[in-house]
N, C-alpha and C. Protein backbone atom coordinates (compact mmCIF):
# COMPACT_ATOMS: atom_id res chain seq x y z
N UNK A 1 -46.06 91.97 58.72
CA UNK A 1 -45.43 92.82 59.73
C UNK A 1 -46.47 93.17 60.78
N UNK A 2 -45.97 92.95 62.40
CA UNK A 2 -46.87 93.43 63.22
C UNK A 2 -46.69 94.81 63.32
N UNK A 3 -47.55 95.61 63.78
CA UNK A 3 -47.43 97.13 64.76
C UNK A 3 -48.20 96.95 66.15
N UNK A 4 -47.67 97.40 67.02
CA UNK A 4 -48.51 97.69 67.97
C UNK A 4 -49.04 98.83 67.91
N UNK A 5 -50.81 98.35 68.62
CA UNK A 5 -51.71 99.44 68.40
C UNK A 5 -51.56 100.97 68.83
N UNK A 6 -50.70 101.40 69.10
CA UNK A 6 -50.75 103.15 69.33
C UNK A 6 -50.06 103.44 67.69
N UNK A 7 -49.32 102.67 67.01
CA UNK A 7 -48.92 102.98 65.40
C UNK A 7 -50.22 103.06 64.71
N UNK A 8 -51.15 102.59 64.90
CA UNK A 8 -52.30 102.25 63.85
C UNK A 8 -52.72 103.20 63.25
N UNK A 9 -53.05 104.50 63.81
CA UNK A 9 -53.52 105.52 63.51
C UNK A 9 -52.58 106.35 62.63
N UNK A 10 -51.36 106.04 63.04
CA UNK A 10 -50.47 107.17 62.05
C UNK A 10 -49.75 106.70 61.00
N UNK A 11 -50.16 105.24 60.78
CA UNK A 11 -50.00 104.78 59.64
C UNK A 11 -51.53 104.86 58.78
N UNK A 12 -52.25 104.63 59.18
CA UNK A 12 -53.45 104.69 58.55
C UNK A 12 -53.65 106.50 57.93
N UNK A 13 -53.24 107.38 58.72
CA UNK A 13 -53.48 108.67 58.40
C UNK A 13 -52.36 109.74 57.53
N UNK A 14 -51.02 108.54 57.18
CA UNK A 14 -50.02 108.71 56.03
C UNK A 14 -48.88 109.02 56.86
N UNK A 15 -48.76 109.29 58.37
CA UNK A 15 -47.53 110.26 59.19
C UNK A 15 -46.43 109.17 59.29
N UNK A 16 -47.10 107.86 59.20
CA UNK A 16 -45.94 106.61 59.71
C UNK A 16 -45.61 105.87 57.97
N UNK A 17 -44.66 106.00 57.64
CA UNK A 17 -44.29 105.55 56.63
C UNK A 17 -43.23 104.92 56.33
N UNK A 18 -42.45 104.23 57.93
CA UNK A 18 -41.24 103.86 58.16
C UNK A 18 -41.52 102.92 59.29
N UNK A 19 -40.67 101.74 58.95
CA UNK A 19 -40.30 101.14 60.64
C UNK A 19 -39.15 100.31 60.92
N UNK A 20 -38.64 99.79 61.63
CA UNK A 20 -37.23 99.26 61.64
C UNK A 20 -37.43 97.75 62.51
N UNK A 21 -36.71 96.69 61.98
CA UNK A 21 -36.47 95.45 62.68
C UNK A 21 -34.93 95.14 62.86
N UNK A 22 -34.96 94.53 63.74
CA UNK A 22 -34.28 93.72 63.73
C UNK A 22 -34.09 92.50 63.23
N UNK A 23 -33.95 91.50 62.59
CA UNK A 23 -33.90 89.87 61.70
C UNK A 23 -33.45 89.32 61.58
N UNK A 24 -32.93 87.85 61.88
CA UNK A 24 -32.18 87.44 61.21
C UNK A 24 -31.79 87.58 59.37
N UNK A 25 -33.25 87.15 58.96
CA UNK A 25 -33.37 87.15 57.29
C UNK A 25 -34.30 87.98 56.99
N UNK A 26 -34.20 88.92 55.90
CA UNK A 26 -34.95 90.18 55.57
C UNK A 26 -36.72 88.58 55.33
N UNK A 27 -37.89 89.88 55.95
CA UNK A 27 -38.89 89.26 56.24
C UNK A 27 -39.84 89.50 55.19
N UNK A 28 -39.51 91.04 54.28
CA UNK A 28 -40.93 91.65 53.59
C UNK A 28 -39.66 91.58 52.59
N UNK A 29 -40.71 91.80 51.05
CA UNK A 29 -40.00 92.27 49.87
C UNK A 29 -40.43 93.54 49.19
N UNK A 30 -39.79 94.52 48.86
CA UNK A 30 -39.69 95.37 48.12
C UNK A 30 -41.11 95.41 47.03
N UNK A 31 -42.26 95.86 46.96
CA UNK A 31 -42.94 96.31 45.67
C UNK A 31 -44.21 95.24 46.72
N UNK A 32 -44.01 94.27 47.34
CA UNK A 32 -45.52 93.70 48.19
C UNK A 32 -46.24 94.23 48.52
N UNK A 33 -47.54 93.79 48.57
CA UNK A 33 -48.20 94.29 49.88
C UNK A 33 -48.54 92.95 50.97
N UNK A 34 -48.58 93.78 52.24
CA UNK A 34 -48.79 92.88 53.57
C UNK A 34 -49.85 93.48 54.03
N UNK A 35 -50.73 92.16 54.52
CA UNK A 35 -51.71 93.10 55.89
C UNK A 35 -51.47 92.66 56.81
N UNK A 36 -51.77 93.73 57.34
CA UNK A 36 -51.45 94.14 58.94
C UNK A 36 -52.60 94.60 59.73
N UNK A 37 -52.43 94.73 61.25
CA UNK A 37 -53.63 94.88 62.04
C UNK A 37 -53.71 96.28 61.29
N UNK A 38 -52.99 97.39 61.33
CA UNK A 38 -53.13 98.42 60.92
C UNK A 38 -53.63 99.01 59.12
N UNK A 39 -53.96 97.84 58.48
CA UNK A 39 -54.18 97.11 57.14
C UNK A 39 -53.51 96.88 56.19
N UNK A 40 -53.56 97.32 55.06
CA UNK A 40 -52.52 96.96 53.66
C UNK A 40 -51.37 97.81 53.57
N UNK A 41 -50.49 97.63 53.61
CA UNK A 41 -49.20 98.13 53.16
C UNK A 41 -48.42 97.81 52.14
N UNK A 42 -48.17 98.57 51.09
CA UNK A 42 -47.55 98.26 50.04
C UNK A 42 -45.71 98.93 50.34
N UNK A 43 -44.85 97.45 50.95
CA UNK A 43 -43.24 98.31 50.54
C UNK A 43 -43.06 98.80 49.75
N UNK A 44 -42.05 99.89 50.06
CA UNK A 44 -41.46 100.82 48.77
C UNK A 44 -40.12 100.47 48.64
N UNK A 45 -39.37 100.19 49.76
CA UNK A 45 -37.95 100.08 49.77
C UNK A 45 -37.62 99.34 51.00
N UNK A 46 -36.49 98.49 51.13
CA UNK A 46 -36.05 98.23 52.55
C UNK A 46 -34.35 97.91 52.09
N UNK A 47 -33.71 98.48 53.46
CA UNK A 47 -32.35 98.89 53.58
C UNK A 47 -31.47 98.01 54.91
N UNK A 48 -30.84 97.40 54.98
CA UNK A 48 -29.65 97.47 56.15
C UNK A 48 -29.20 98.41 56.70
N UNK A 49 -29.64 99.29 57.42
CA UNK A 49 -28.86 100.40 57.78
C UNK A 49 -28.05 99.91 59.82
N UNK A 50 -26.97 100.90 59.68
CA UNK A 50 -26.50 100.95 61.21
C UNK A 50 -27.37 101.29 62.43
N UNK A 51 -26.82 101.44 63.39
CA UNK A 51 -27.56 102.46 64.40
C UNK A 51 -27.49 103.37 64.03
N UNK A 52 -26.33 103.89 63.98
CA UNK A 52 -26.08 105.44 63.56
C UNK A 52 -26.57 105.91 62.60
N UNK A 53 -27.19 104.79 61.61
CA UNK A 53 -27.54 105.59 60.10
C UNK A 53 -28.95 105.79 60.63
N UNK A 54 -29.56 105.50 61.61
CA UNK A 54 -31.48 106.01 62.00
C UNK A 54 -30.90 107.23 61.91
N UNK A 55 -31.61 108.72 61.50
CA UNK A 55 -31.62 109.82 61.60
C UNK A 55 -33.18 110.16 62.96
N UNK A 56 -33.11 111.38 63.96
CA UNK A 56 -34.39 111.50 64.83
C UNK A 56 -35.55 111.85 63.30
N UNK A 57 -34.97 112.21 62.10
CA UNK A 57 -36.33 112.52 61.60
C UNK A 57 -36.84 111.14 60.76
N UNK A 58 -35.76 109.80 60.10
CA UNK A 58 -36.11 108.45 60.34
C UNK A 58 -37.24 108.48 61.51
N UNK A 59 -36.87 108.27 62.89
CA UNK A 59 -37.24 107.29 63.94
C UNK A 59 -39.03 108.57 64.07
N UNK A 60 -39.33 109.67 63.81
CA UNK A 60 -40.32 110.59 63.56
C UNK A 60 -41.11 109.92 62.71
N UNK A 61 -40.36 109.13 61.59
CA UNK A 61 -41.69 108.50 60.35
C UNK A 61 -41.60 107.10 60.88
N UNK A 62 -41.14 106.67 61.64
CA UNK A 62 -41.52 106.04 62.07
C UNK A 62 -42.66 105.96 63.08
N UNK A 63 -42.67 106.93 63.68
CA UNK A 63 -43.77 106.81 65.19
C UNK A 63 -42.95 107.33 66.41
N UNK A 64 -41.61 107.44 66.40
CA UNK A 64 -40.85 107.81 67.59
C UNK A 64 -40.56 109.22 67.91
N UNK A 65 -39.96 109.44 69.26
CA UNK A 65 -39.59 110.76 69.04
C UNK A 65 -38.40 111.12 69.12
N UNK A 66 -37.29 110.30 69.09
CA UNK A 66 -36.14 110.39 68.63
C UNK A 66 -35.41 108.95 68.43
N UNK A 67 -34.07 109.42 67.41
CA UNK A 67 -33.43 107.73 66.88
C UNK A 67 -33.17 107.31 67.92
N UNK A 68 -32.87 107.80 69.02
CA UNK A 68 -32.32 107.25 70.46
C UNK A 68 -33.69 106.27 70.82
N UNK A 69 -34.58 106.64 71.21
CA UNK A 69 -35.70 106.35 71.60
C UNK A 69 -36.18 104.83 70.59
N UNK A 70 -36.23 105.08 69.48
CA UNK A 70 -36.35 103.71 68.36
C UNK A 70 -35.30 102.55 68.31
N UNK A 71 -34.21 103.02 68.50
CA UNK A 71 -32.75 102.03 68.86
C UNK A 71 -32.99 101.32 70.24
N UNK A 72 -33.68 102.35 70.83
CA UNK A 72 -33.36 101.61 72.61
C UNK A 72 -34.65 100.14 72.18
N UNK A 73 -35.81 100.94 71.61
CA UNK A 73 -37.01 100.32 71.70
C UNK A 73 -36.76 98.57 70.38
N UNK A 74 -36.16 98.69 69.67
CA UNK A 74 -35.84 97.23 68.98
C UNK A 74 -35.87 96.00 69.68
N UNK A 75 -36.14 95.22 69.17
CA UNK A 75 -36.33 94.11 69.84
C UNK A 75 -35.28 93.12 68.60
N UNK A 76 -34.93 92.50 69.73
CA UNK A 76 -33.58 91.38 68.97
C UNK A 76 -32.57 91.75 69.90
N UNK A 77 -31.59 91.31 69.37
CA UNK A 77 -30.00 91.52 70.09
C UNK A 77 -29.16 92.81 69.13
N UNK A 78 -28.31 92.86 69.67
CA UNK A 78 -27.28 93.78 68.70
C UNK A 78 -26.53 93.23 67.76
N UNK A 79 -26.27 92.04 67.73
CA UNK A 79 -26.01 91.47 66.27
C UNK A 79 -26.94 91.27 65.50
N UNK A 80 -28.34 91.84 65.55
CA UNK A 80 -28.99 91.00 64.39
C UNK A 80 -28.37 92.82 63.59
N UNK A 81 -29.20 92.73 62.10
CA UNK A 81 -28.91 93.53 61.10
C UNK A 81 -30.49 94.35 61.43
N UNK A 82 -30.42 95.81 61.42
CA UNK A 82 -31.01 96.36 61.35
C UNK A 82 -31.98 96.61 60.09
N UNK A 83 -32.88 96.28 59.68
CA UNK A 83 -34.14 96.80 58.48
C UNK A 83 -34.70 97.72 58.56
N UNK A 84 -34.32 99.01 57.50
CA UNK A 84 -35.46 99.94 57.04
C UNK A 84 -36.06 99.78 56.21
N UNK A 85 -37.49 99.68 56.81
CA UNK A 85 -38.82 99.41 55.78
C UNK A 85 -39.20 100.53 55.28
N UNK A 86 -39.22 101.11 54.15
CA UNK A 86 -39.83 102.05 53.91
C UNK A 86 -41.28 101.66 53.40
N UNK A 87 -42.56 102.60 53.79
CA UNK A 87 -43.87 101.74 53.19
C UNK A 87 -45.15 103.01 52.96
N UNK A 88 -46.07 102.27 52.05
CA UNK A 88 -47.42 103.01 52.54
C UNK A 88 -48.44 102.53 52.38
N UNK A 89 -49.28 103.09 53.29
CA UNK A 89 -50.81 102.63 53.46
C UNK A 89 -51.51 102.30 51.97
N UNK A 90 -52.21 101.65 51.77
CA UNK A 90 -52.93 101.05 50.51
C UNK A 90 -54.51 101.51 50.98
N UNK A 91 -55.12 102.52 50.91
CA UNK A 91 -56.43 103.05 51.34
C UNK A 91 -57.50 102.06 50.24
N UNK A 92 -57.39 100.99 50.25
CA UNK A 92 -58.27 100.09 49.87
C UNK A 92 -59.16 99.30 50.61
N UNK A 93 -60.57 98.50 50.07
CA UNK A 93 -61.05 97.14 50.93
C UNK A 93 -59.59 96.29 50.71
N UNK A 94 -59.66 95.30 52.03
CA UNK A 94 -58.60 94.48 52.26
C UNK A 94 -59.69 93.21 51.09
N UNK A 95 -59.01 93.01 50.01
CA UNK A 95 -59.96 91.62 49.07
C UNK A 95 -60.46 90.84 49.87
N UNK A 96 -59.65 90.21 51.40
CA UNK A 96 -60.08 88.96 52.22
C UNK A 96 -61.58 89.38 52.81
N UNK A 97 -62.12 90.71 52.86
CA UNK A 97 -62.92 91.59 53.23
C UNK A 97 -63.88 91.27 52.46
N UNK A 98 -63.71 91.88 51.17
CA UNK A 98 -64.74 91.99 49.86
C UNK A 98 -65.00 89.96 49.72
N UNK A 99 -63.98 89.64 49.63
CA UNK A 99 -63.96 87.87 49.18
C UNK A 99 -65.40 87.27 50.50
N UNK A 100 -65.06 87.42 52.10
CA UNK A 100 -65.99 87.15 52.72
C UNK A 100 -67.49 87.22 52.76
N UNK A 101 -67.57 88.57 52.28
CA UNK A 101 -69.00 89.15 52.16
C UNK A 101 -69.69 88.82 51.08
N UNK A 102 -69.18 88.19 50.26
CA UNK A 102 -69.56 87.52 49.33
C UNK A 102 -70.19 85.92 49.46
N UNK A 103 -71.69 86.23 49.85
CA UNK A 103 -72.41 84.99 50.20
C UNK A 103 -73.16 84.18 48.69
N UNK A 104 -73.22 84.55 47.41
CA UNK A 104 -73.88 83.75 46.23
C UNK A 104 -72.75 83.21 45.72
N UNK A 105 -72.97 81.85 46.04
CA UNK A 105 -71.71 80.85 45.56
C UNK A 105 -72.25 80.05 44.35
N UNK A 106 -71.38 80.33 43.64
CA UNK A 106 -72.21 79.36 42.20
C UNK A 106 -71.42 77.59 42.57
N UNK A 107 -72.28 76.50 42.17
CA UNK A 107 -71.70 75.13 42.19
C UNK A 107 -69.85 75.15 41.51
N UNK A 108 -69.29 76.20 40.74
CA UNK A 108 -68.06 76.37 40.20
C UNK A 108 -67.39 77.02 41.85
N UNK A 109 -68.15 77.77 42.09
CA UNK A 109 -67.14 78.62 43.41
C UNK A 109 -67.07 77.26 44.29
N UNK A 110 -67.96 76.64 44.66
CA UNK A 110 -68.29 75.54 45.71
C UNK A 110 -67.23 74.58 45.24
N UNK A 111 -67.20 74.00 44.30
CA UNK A 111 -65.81 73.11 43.52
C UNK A 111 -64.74 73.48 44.11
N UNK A 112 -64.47 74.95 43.53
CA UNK A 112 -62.82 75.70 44.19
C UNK A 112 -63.01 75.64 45.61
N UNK A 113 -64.03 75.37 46.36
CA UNK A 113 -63.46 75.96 47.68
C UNK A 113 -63.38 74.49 48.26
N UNK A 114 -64.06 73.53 47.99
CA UNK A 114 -63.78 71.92 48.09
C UNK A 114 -62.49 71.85 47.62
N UNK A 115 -62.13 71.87 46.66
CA UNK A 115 -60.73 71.70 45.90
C UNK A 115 -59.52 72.58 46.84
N UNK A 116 -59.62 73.55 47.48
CA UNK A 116 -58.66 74.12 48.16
C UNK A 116 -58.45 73.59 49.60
N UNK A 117 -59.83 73.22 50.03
CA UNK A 117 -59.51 72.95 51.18
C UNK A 117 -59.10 71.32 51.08
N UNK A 118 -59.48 70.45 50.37
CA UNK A 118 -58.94 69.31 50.35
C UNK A 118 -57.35 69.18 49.96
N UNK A 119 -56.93 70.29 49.51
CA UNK A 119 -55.39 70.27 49.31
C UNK A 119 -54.37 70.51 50.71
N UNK A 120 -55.64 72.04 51.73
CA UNK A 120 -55.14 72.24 52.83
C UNK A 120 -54.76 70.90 53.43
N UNK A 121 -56.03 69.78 53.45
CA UNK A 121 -56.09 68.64 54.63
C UNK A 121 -54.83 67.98 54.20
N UNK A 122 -54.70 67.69 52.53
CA UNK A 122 -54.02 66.94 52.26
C UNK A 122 -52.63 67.33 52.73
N UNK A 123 -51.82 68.40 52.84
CA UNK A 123 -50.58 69.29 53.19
C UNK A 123 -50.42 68.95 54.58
N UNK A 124 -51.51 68.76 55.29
CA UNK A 124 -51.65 69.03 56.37
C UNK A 124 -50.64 67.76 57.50
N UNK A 125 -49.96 68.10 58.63
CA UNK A 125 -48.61 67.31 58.79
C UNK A 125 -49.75 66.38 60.18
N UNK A 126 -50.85 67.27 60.52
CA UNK A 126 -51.74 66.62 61.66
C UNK A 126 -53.34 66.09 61.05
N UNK A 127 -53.44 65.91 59.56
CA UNK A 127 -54.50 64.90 59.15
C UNK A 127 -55.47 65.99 58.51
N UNK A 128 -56.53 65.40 58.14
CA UNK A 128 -57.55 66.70 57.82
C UNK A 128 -58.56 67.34 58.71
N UNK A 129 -58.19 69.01 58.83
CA UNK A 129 -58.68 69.32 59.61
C UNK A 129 -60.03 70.56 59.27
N UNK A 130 -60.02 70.85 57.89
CA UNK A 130 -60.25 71.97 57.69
C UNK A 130 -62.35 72.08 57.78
N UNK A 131 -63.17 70.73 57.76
CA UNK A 131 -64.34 70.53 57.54
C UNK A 131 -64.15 71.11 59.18
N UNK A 132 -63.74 69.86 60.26
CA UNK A 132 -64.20 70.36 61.87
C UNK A 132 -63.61 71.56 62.11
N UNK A 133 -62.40 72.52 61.52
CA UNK A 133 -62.18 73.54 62.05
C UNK A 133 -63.69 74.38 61.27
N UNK A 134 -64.10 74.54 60.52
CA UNK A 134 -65.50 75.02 60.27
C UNK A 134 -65.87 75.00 60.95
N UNK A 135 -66.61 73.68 61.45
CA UNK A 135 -68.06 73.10 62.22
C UNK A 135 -67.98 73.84 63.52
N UNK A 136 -66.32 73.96 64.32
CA UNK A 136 -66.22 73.83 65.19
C UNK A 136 -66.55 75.75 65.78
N UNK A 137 -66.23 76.61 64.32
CA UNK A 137 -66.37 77.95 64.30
C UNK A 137 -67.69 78.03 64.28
N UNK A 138 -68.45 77.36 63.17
CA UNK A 138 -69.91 77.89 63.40
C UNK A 138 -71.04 77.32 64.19
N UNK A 139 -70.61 75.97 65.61
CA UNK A 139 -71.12 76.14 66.67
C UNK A 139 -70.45 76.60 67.70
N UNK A 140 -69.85 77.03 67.52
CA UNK A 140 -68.72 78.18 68.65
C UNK A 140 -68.05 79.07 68.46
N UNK A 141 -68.64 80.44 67.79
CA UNK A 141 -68.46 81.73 67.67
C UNK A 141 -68.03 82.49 68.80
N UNK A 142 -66.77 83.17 68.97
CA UNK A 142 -66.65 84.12 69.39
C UNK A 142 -65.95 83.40 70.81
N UNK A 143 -65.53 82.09 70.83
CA UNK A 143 -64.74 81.36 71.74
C UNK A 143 -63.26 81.70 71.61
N UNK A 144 -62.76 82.01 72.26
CA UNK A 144 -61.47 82.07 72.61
C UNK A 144 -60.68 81.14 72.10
N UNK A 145 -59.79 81.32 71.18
CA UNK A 145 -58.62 80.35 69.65
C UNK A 145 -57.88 79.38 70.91
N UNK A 146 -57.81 79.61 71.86
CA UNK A 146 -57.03 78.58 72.81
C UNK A 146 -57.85 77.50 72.87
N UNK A 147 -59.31 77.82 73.70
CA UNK A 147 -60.33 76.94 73.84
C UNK A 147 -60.38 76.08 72.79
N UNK A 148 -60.79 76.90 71.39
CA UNK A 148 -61.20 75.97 70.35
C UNK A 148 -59.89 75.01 70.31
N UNK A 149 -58.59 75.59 69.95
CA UNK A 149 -57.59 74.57 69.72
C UNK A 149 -57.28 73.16 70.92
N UNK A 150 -57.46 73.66 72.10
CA UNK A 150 -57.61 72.25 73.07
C UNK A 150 -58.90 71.41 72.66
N UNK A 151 -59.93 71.97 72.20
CA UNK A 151 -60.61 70.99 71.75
C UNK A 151 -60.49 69.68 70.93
N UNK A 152 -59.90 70.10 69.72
CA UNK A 152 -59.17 69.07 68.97
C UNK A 152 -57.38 68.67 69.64
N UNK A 153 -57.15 69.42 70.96
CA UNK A 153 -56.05 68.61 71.48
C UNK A 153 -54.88 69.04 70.60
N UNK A 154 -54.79 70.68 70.06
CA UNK A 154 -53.79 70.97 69.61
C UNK A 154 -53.05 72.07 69.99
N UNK A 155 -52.66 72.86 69.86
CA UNK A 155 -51.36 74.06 70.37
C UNK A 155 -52.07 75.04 69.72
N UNK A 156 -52.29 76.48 70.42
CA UNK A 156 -53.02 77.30 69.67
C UNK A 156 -52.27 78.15 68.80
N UNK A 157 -51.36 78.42 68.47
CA UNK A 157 -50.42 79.03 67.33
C UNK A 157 -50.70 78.21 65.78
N UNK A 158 -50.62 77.07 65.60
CA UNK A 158 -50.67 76.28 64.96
C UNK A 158 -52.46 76.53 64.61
N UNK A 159 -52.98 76.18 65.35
CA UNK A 159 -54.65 76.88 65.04
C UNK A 159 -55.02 77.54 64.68
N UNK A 160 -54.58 78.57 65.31
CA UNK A 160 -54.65 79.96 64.73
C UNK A 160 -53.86 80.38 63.30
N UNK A 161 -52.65 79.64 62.78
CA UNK A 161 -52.05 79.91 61.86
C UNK A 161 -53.34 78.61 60.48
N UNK A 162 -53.88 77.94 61.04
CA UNK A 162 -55.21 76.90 60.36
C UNK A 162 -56.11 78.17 59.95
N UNK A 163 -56.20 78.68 61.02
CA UNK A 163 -58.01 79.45 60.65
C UNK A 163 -57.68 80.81 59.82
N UNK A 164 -56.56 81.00 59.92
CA UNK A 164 -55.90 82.48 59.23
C UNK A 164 -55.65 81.91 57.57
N UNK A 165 -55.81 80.79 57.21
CA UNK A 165 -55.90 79.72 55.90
C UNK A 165 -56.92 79.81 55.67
N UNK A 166 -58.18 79.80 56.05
CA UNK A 166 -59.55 79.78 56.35
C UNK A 166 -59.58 80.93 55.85
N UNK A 167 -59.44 82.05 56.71
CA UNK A 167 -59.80 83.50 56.33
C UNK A 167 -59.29 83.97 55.25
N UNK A 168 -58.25 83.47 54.65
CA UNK A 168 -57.36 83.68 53.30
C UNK A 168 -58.48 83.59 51.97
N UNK A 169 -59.25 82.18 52.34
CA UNK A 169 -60.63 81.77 51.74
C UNK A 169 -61.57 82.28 51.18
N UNK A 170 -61.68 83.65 52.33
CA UNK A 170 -62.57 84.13 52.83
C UNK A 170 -63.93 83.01 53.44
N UNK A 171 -63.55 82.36 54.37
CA UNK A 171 -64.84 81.61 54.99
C UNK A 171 -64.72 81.84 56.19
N UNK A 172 -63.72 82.84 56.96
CA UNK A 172 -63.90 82.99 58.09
C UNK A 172 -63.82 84.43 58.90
N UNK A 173 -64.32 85.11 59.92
CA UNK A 173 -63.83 86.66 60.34
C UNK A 173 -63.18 86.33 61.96
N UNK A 174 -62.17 87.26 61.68
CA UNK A 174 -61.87 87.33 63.38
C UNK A 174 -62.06 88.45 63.94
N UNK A 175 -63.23 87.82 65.19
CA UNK A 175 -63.34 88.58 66.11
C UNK A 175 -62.79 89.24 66.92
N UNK A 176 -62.95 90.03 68.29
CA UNK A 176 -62.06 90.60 69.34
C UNK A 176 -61.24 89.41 69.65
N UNK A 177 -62.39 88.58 70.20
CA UNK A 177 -62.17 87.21 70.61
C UNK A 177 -62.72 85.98 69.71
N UNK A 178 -62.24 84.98 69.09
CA UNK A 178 -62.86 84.06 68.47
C UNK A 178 -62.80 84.57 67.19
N UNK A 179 -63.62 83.81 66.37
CA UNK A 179 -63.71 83.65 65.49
C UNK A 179 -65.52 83.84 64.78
N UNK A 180 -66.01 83.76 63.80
CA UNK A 180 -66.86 83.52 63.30
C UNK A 180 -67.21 82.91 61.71
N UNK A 181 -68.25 82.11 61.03
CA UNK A 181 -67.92 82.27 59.99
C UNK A 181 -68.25 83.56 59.15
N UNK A 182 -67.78 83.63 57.91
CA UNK A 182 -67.98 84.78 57.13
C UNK A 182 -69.51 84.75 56.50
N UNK A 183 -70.21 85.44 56.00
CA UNK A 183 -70.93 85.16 55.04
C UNK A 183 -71.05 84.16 53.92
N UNK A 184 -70.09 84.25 53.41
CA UNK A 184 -69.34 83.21 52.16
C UNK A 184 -68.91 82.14 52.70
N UNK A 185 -68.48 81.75 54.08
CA UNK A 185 -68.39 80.51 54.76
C UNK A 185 -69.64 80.08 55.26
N UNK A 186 -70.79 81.03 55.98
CA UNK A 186 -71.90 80.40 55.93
C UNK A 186 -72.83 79.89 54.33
N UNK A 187 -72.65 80.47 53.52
CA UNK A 187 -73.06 79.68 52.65
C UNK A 187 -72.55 78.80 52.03
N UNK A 188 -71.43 78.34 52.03
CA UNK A 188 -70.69 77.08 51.74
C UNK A 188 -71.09 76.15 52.32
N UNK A 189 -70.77 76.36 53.48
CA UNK A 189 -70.83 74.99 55.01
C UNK A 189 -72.12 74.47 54.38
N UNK A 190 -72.94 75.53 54.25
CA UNK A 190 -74.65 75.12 53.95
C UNK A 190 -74.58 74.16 52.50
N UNK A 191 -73.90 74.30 51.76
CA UNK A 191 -73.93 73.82 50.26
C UNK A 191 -72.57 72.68 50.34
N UNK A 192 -72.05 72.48 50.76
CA UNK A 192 -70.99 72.02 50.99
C UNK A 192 -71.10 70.55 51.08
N UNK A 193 -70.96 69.57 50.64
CA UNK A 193 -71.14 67.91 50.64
C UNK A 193 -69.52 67.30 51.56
N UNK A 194 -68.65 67.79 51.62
CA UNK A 194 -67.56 67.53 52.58
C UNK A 194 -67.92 67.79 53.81
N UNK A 195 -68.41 68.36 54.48
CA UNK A 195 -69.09 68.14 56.01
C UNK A 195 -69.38 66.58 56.38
């Protein structure tokens, strides 16, 4: 789930504990957690509700200041089905966090991370990409995900949905802009015989 950044804070500080979509097909499940720019969220509940069923003190835990105001603000059409997410903050390290910073790779970790990414290439519908999307992060830090993706001559959504596989890894961090490797990706690349 996205938020835009003026939510961040009042989900992070417990006040936002609600939000509403529009969808075709319900997106989150009940008892997950998702991260988000705003970080981990664990659902508690999610509902179909009407317009009419937002209450102003709903569209309040949400971030709004009245149901009027949250109804106008939806994005979709009026036929899609309305979603109440009910949720809360998970005041934890995000693991992809703890997993990165983790630079002592034993020859067993180095196996798994060969072994995962050779499954990525193999899945992969445009060939194997996952050694040069490395190479290409750790001589070009902090480049702009468009740039890097015209490099290899691809669409940057699709790239960016590559390197967010990467970071899953933990071998990669994203920057404001760009990318970098992680700790745990710089010591791989370094130990790494697939390069």
């Amino acid at each position: 789930m996205l938020f835009e950044q003026r939510f961040w804070a009042g989900i992070a500080d417990g006040s936002i504990t609600m939000t509403f979509r529009r969808w075709k097909r319900l997106q989150v499940v009940a008892g997950r957690r998702y991260r988000t720019p705003a970080g981990i969220l664990q659902v508690e509940a999610v509902d179909i509700v009407e317009e009419g069923d937002v209450s102003d003190r709903d569209a309040r835990r949400a971030g709004f200041e009245s149901a009027a105001v949250l109804v106008a603000g939806l994005r979709g059409t009026a036929e899609l089905p309305i979603y109440r997410i009910r949720f809360h903050y998970v005041d934890e390290p995000d693991p992809r966090a703890e997993l990165a910073s983790t630079a002592d790779l034993s020859d067993d970790d180095v196996a798994e991370i060969d072994r995962r990414l050779e499954r990525l290439d193999r899945a992969s519908t445009h060939g194997a990409w996952t050694a040069a999307t490395l190479d290409v992060i750790a001589t070009r830090p902090a480049v702009r995900a468009p740039d890097l993706a015209a490099s290899f001559g691809r669409e940057t959504q699709p790239f960016k949905t590559d390197v967010r596989k990467l970071k899953n890894l933990g071998l990669t961090l994203s920057l404001k802009i760009g990318y970098r490797l992680s700790p745990r990706g710089e010591a791989y690349v370094r130990r790494s015989e697939r390069r």
